[in-house]
C-alpha atoms as a PDB file:
ATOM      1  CA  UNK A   1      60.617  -8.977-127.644  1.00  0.00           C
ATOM      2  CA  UNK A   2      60.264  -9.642-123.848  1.00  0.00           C
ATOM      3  CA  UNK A   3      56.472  -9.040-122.627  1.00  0.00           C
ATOM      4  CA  UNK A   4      55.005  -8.949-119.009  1.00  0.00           C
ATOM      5  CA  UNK A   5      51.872 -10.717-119.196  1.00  0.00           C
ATOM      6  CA  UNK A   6      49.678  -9.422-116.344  1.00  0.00           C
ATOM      7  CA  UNK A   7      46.819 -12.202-115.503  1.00  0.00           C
ATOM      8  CA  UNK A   8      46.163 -15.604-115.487  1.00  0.00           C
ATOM      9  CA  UNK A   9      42.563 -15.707-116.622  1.00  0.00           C
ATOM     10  CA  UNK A  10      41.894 -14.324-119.998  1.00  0.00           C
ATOM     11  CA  UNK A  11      45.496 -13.842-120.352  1.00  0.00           C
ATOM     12  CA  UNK A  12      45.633 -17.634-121.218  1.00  0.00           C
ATOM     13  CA  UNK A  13      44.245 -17.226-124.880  1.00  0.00           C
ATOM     14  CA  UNK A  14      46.974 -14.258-125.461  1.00  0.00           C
ATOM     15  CA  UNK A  15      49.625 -16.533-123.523  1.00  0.00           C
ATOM     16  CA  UNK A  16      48.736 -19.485-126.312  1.00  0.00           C
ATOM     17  CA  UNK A  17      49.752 -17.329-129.265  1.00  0.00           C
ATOM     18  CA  UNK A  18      52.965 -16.188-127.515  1.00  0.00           C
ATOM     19  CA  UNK A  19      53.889 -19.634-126.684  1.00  0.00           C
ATOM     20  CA  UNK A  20      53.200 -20.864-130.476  1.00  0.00           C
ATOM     21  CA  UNK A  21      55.832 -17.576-131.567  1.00  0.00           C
ATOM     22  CA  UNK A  22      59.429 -18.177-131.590  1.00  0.00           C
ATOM     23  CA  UNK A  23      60.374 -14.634-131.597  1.00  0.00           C
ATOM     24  CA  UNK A  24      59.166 -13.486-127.947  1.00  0.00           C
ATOM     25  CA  UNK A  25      60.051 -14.445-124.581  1.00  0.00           C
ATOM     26  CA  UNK A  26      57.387 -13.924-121.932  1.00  0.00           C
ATOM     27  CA  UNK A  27      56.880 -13.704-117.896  1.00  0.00           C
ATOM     28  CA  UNK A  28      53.257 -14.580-116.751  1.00  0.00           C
ATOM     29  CA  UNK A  29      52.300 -12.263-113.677  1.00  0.00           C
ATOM     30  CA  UNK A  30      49.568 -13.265-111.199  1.00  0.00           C
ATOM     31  CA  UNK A  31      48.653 -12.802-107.257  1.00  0.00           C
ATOM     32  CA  UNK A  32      48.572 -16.382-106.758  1.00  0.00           C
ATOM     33  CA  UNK A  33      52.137 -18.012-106.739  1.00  0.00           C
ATOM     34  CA  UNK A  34      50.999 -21.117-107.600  1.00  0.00           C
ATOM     35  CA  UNK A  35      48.489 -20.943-109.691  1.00  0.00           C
ATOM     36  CA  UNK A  36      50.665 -18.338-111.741  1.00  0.00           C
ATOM     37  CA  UNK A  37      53.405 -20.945-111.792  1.00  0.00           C
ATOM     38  CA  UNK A  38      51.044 -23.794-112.931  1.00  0.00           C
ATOM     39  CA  UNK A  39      49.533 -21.523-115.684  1.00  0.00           C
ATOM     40  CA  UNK A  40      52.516 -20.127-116.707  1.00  0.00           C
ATOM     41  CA  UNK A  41      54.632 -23.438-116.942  1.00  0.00           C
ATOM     42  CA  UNK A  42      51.266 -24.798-119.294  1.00  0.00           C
ATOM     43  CA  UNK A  43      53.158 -22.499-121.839  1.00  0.00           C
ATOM     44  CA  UNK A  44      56.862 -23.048-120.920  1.00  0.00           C
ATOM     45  CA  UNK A  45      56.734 -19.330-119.161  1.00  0.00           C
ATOM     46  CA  UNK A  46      58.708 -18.411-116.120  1.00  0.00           C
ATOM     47  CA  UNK A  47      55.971 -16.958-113.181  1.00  0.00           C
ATOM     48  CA  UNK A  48      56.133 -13.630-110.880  1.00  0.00           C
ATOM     49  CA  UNK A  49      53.897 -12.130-108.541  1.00  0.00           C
ATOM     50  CA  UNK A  50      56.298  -9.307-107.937  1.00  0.00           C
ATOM     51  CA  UNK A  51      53.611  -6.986-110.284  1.00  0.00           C
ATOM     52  CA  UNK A  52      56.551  -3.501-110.337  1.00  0.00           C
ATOM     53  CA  UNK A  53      58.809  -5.300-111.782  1.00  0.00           C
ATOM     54  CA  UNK A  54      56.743  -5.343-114.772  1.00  0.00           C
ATOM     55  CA  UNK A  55      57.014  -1.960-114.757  1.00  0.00           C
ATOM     56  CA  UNK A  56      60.438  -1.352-113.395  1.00  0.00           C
ATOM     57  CA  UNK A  57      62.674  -3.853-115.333  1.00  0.00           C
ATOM     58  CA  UNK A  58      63.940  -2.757-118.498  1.00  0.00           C
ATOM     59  CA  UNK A  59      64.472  -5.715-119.758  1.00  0.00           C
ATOM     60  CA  UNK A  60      60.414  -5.654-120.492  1.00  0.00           C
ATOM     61  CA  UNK A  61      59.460  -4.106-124.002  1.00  0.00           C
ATOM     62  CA  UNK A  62      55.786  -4.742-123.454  1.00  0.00           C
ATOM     63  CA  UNK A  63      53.329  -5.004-120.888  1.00  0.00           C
ATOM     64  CA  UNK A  64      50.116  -7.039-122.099  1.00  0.00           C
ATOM     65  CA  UNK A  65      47.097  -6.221-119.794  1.00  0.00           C
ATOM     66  CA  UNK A  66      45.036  -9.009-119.074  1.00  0.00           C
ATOM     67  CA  UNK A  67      43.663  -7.574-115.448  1.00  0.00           C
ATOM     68  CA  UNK A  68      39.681  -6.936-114.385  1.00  0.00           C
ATOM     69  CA  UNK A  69      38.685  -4.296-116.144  1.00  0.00           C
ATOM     70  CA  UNK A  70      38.531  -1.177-113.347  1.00  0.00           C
ATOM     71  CA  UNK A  71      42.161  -1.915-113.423  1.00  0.00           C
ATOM     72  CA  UNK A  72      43.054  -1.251-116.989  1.00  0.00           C
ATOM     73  CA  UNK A  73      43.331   2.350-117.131  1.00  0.00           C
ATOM     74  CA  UNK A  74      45.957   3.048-114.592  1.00  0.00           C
ATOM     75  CA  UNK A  75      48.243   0.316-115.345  1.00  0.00           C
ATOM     76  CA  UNK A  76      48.428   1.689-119.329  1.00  0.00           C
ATOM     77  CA  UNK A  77      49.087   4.847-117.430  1.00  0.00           C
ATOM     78  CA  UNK A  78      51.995   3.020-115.702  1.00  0.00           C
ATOM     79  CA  UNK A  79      53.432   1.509-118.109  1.00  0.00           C
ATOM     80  CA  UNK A  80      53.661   4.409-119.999  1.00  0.00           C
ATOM     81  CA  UNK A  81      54.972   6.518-117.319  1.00  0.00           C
ATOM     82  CA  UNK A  82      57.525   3.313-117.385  1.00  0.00           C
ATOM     83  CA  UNK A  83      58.524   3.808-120.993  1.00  0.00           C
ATOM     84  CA  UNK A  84      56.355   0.481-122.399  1.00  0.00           C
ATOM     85  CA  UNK A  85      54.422  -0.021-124.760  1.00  0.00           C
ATOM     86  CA  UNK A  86      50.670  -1.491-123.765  1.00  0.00           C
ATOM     87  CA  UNK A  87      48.800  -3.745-125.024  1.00  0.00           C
ATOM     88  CA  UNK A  88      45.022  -3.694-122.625  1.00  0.00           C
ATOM     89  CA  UNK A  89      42.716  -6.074-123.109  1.00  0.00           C
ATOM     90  CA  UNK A  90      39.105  -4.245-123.575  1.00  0.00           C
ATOM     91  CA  UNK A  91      37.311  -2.291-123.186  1.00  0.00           C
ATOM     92  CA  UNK A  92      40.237   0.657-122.486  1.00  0.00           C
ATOM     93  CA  UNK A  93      38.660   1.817-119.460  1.00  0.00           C
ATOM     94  CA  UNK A  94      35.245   1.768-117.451  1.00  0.00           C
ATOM     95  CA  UNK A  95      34.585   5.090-117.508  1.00  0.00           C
ATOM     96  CA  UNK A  96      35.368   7.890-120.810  1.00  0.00           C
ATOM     97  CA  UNK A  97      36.991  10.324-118.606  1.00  0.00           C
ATOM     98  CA  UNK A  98      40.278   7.385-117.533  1.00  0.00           C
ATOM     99  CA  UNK A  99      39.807   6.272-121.826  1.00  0.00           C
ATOM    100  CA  UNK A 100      40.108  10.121-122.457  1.00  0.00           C
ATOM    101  CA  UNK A 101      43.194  10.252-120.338  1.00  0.00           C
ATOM    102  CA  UNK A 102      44.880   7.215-121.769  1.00  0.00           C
ATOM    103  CA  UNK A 103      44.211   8.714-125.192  1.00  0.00           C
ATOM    104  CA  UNK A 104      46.270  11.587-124.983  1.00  0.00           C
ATOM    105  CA  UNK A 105      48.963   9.917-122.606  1.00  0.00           C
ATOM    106  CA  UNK A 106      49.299   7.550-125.575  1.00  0.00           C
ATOM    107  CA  UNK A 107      49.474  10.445-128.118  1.00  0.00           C
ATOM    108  CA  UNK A 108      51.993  12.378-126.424  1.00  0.00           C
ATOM    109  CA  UNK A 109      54.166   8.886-124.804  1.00  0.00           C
ATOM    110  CA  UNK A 110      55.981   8.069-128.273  1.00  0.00           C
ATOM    111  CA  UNK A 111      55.303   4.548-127.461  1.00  0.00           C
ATOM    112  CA  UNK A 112      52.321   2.444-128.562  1.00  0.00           C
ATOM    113  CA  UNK A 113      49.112   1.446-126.835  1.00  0.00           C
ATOM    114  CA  UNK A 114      46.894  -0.917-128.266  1.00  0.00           C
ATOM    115  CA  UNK A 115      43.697  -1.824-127.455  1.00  0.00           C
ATOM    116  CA  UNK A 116      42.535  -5.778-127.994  1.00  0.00           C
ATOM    117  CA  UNK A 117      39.569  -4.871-130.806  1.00  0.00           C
ATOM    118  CA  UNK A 118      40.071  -8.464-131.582  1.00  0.00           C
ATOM    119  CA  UNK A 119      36.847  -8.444-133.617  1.00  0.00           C
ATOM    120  CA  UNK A 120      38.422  -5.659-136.133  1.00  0.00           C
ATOM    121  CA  UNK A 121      40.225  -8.862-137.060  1.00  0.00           C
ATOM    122  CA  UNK A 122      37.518 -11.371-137.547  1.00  0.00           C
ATOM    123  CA  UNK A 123      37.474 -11.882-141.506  1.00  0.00           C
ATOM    124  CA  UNK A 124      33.666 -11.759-141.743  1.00  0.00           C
ATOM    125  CA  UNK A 125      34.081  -8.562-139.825  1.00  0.00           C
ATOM    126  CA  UNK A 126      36.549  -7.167-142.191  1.00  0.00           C
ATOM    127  CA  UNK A 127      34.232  -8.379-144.800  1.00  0.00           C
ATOM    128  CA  UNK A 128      31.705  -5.889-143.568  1.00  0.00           C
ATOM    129  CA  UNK A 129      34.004  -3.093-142.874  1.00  0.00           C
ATOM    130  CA  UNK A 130      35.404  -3.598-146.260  1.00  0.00           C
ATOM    131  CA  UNK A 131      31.538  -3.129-147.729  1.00  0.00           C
ATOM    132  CA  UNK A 132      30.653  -0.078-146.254  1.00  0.00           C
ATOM    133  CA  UNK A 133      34.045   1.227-146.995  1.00  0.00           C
ATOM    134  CA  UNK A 134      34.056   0.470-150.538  1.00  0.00           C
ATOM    135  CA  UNK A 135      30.236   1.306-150.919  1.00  0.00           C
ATOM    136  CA  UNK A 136      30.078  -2.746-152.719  1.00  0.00           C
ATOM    137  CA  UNK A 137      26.204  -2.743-152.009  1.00  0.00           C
ATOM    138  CA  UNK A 138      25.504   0.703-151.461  1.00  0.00           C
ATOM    139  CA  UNK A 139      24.362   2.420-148.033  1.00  0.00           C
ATOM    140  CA  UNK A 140      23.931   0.716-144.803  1.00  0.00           C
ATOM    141  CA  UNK A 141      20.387   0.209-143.911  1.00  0.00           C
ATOM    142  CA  UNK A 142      20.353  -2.569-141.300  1.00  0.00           C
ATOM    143  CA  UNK A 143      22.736  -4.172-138.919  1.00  0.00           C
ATOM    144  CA  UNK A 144      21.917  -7.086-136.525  1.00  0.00           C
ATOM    145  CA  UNK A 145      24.240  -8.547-134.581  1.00  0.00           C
ATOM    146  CA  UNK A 146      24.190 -11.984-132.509  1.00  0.00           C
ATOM    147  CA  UNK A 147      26.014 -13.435-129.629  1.00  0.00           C
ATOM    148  CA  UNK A 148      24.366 -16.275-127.489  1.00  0.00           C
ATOM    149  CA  UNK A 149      26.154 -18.196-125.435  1.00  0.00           C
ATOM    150  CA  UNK A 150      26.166 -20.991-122.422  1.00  0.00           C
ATOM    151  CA  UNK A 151      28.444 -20.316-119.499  1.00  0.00           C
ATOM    152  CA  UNK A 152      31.726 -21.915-121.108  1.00  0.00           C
ATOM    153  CA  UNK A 153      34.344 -20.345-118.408  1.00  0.00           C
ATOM    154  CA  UNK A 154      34.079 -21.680-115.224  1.00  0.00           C
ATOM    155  CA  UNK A 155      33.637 -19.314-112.282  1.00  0.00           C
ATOM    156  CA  UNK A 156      32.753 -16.337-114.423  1.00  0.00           C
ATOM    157  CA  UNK A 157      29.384 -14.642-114.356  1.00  0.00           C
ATOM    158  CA  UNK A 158      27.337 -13.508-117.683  1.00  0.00           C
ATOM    159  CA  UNK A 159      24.670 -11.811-115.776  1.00  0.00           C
ATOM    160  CA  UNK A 160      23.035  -8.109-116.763  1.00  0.00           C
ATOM    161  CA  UNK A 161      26.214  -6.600-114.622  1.00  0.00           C
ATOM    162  CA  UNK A 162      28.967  -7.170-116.668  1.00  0.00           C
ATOM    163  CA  UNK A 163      27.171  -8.018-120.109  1.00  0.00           C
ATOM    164  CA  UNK A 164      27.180  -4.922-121.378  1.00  0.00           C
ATOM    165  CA  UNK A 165      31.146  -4.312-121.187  1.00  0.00           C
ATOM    166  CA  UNK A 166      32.719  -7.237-121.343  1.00  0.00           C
ATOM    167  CA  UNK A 167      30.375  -9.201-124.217  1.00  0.00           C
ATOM    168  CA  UNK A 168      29.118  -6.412-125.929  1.00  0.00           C
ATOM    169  CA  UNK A 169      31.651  -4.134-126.620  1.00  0.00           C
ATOM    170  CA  UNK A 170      32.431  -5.675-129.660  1.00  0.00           C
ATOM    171  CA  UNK A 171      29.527  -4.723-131.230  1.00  0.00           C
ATOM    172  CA  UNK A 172      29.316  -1.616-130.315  1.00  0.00           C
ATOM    173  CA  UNK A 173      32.502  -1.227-132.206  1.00  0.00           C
ATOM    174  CA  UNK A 174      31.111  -2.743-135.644  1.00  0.00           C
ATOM    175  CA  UNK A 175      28.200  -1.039-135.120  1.00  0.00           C
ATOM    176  CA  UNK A 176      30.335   2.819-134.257  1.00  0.00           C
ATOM    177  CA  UNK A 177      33.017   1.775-137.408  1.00  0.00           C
ATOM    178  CA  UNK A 178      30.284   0.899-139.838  1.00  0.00           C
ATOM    179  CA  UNK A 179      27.007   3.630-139.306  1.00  0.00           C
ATOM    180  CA  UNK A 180      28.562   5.961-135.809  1.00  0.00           C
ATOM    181  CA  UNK A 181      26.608   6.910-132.962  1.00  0.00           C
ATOM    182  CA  UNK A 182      23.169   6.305-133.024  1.00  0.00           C
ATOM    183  CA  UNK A 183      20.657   9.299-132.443  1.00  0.00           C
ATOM    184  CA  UNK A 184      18.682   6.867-129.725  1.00  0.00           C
ATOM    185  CA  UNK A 185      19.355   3.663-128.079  1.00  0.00           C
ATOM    186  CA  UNK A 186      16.781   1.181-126.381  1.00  0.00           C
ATOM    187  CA  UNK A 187      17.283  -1.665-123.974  1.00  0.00           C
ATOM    188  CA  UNK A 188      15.034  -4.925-122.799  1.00  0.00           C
ATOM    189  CA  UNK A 189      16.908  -7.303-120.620  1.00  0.00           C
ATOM    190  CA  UNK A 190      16.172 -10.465-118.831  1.00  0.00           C
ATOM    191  CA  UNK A 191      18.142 -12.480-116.163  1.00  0.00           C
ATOM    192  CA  UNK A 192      17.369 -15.808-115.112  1.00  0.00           C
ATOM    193  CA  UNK A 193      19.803 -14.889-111.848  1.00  0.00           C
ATOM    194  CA  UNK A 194      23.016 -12.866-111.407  1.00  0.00           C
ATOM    195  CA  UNK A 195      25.444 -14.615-113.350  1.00  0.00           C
ATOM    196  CA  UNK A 196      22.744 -15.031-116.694  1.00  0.00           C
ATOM    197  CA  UNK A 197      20.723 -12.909-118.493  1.00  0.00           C
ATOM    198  CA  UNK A 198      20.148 -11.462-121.985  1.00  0.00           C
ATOM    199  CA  UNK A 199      20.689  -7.672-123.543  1.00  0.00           C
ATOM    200  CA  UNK A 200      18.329  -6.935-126.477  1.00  0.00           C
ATOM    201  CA  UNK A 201      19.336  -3.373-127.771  1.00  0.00           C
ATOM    202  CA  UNK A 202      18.186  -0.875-130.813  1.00  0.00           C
ATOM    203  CA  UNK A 203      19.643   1.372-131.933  1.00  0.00           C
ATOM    204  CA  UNK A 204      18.212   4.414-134.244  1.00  0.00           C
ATOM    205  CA  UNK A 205      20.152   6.295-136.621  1.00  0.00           C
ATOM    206  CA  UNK A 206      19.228   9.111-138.908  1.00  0.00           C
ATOM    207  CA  UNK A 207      18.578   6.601-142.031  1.00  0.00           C
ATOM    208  CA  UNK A 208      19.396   3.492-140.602  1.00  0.00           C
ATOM    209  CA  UNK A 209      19.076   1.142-137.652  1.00  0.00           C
ATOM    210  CA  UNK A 210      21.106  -1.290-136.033  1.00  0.00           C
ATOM    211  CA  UNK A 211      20.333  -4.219-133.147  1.00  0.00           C
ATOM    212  CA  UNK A 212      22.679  -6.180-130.823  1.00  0.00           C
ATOM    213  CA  UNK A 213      21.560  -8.926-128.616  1.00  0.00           C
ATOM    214  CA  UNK A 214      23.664 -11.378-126.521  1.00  0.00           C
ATOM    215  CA  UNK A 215      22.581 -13.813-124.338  1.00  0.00           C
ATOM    216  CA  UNK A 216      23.756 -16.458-121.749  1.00  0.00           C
ATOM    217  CA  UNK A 217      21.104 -18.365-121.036  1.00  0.00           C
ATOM    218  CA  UNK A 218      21.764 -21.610-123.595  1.00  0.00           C
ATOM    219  CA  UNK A 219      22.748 -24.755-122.438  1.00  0.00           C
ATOM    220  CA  UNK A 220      25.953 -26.420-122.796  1.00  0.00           C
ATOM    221  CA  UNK A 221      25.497 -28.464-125.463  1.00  0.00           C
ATOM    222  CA  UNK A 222      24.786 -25.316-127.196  1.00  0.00           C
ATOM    223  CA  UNK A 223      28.255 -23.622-126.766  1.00  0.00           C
ATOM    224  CA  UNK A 224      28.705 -19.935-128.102  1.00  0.00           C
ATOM    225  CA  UNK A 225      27.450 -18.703-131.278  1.00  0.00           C
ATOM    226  CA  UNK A 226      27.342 -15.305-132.973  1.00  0.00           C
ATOM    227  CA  UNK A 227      26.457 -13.613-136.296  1.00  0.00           C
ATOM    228  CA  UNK A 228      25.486 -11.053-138.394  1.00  0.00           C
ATOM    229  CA  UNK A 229      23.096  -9.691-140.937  1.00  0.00           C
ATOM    230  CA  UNK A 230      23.654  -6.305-142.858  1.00  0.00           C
ATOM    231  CA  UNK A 231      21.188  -5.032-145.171  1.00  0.00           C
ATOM    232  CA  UNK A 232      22.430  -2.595-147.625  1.00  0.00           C
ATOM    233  CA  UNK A 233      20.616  -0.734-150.161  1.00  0.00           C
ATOM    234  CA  UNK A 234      21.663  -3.650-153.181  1.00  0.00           C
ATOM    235  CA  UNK A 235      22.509  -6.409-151.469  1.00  0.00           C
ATOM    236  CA  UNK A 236      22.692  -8.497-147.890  1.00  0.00           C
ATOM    237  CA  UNK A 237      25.543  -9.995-146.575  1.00  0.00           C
ATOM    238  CA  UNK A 238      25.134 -12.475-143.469  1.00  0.00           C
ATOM    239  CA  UNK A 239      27.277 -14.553-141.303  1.00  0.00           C
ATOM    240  CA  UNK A 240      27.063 -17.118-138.223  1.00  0.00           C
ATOM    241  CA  UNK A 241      29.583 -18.826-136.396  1.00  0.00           C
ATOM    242  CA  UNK A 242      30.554 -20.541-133.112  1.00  0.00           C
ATOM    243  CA  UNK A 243      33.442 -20.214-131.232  1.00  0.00           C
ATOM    244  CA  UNK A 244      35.195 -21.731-127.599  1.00  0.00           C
ATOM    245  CA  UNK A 245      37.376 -20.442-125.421  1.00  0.00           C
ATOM    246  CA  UNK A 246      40.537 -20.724-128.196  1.00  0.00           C
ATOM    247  CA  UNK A 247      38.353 -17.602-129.676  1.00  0.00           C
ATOM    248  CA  UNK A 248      39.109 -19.462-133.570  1.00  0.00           C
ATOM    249  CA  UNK A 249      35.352 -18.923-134.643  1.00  0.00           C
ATOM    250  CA  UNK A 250      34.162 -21.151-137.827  1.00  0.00           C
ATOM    251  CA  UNK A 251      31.556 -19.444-139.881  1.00  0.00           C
ATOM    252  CA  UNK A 252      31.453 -18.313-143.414  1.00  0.00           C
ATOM    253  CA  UNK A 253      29.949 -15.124-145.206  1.00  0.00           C
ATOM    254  CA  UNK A 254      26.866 -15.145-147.662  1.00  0.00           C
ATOM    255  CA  UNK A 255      26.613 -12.201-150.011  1.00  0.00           C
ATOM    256  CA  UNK A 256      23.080 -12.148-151.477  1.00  0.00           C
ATOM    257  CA  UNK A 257      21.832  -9.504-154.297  1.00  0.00           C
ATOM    258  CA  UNK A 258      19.405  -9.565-156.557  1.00  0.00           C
ATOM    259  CA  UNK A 259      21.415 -11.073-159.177  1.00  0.00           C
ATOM    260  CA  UNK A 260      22.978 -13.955-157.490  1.00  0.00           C
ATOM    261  CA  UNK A 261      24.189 -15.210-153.804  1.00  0.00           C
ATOM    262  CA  UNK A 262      27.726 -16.605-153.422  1.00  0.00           C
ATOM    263  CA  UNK A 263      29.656 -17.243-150.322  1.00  0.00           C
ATOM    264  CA  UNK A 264      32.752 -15.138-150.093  1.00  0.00           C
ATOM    265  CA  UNK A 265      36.433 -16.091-150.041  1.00  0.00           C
ATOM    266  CA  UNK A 266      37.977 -15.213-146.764  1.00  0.00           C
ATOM    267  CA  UNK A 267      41.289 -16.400-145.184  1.00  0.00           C
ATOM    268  CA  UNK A 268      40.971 -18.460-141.962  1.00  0.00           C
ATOM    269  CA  UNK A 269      39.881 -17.226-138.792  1.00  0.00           C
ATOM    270  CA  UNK A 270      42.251 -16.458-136.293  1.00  0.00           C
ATOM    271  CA  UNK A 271      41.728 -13.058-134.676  1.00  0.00           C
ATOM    272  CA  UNK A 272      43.795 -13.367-131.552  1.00  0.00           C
ATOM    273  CA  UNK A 273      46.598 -14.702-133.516  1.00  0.00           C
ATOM    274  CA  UNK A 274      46.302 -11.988-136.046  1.00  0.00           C
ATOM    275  CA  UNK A 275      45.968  -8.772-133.020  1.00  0.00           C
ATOM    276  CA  UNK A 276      49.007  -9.975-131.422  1.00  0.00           C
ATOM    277  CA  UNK A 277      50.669 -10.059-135.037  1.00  0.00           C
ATOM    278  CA  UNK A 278      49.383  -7.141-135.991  1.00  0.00           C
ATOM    279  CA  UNK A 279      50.910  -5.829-132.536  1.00  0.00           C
ATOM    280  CA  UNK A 280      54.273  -6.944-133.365  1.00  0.00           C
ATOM    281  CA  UNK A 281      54.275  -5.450-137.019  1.00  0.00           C
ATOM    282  CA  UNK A 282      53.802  -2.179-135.546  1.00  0.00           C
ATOM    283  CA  UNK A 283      56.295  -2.389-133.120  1.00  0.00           C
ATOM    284  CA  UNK A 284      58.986  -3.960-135.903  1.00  0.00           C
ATOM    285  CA  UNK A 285      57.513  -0.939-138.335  1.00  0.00           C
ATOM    286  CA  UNK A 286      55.902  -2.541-140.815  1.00  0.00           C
ATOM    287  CA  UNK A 287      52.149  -1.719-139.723  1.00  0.00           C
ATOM    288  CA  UNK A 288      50.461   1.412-138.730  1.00  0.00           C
ATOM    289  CA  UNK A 289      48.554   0.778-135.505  1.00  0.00           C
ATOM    290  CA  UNK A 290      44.805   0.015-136.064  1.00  0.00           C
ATOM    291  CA  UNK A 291      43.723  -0.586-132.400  1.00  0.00           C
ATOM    292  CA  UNK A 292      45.226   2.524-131.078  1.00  0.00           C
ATOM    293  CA  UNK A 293      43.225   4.141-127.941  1.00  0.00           C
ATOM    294  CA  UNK A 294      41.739   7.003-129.691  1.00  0.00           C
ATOM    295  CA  UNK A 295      40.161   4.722-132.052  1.00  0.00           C
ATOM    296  CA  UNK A 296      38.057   3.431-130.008  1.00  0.00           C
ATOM    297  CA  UNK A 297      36.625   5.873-127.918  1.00  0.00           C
ATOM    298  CA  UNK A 298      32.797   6.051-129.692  1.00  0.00           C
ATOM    299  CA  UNK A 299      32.977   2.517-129.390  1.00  0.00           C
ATOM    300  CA  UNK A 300      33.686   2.903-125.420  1.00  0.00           C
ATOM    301  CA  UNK A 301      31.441   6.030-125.183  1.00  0.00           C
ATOM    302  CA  UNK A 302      28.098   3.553-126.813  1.00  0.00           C
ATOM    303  CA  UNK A 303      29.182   0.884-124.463  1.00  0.00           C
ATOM    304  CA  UNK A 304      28.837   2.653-121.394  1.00  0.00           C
ATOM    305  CA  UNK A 305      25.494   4.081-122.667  1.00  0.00           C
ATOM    306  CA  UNK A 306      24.119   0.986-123.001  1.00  0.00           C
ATOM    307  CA  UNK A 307      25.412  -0.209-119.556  1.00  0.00           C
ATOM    308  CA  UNK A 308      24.059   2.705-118.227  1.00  0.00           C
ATOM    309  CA  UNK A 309      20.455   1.855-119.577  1.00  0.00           C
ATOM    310  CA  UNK A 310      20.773  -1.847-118.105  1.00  0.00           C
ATOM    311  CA  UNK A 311      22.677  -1.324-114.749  1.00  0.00           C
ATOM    312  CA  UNK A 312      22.097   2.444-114.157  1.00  0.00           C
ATOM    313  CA  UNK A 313      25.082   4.738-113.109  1.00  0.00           C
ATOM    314  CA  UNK A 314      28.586   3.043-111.700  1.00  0.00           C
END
């Protein structure tokens, strides 16, 4: 499998699961000759800042999107036009009508597009998905989720503008997968200055409510740590971990019910690892593909409501 890798920021933590792979060869793209080349040789890659011949060599099978995110939308659209298959990094787009459009181009391309939903691969997350799916503790009352964090990447901002779609997105998934849309949605903020604030949202549902906060206002000693707590009509199952920049979060899940509490038994944590795999099983056919576009378009559609609410129309 030969993959363009397009970016040299975030692109790093998908770069250091290609490198560890012995069945991929990959070719880092960036604007910046040297700094691609210095980035890319970190993982034994070969560099280019020619960006078309990602698209026009045909020696690529896969073009992994690691770009800001107003660019996303048109270069899935390219390398589909390209025959490619896509993996973006998220959110899909940053607006539903360029998601919408990726969507169908993705329905109708016959190759694959995949979204990075790395949280769908979080095992406390599948733990969660798993109990409203299997109804272990009955309906879903209450969701809270957790993310505060101290600035951890150099040079990038965590203020009020860019919050909402690049650190909560995630949870706007769980929340979407596990209860839907919510009926209303409510938003207090605070920001210390442009580059750190915190998002405190509610959200109502018909017979249940769900909150998401994140935060970037802790200090460095703190690092980045993130939970949940879902109350279900027999039971409560909570989690808390922290995580770096390798994304490998350490945490554990407590199930608690009237009759006992017992942490559960989950496999280790390694969601980008586990994406990219799941990426490649789909494209070797031995996986359906869970992170397809149209799967997460509610998640995408409560996103941008809540960034509308804090920042007001793009």
């Amino acid at each position: 499998m030969k993959i363009a890798l397009l970016g040299t920021g975030f692109g790093q933590a998908h770069a250091a699961v290609y490198a560890a792979r012995g069945d991929v060869e990959v070719v880092m793209f960036g604007r910046d000759p040297q700094k691609t080349a210095k980035v890319a040789g970190q993982f034994g890659f070969a560099s280019s800042t020619d960006m078309d011949s990602a698209f026009e060599d045909a020696s690529f099978d896969l073009v992994d999107i690691c770009l800001p995110i107003p660019l996303h939308a048109q270069h899935v659209l390219r390398a589909l036009d390209a025959d490619k298959h896509v993996l973006v990094e998220l959110p899909l787009a940053d607006n539903m009508d360029d998601a919408k459009r990726v969507a169908e181009a993705a329905a109708h391309s016959g190759k694959h597009v995949f979204v990075d939903m790395f949280e769908r691969f979080i095992p406390a997350n599948q733990a969660l998905f798993d109990a409203v799916r299997e109804n272990t503790y009955g309906r879903l009352e209450q969701l809270t989720l957790w993310n505060l964090t101290a600035h951890l990447w150099p040079g990038a901002s965590l203020g009020l503008k860019v919050l909402p779609l690049d650190a909560m997105h995630s949870d706007m998934d769980i929340i979407t997968r596990t209860l839907g849309l919510p009926r209303d949605l409510t938003v207090t903020t605070v920001a210390r200055d442009e580059d750190s604030g915190a998002i405190d949202a509610a959200f109502r549902f018909d017979d249940a409510a769900a909150r998401s906060s994140v935060s970037s206002l802790m200090p460095k000693a703190w690092g980045a740590r993130g939970g949940y707590t879902a109350a279900f009509e027999h039971g409560v199952l909570d989690t808390s971990s922290t995580m770096g920049f390798d994304g490998k979060p350490t945490g554990t899940v407590t199930a608690y019910t009237d009759e006992d509490t017992r942490e559960l038994d989950l496999p280790p944590a390694d969601q980008y690892t586990a994406m990219i795999s799941h990426v490649m099983d789909v494209l070797a056919g031995k996986a359906e593909n869970q992170i397809a576009p149209d799967s997460v378009l509610d998640a995408l559609r409560l996103t941008l409501a809540l960034d509308q609410k804090v920042n007001g129309p793009r």
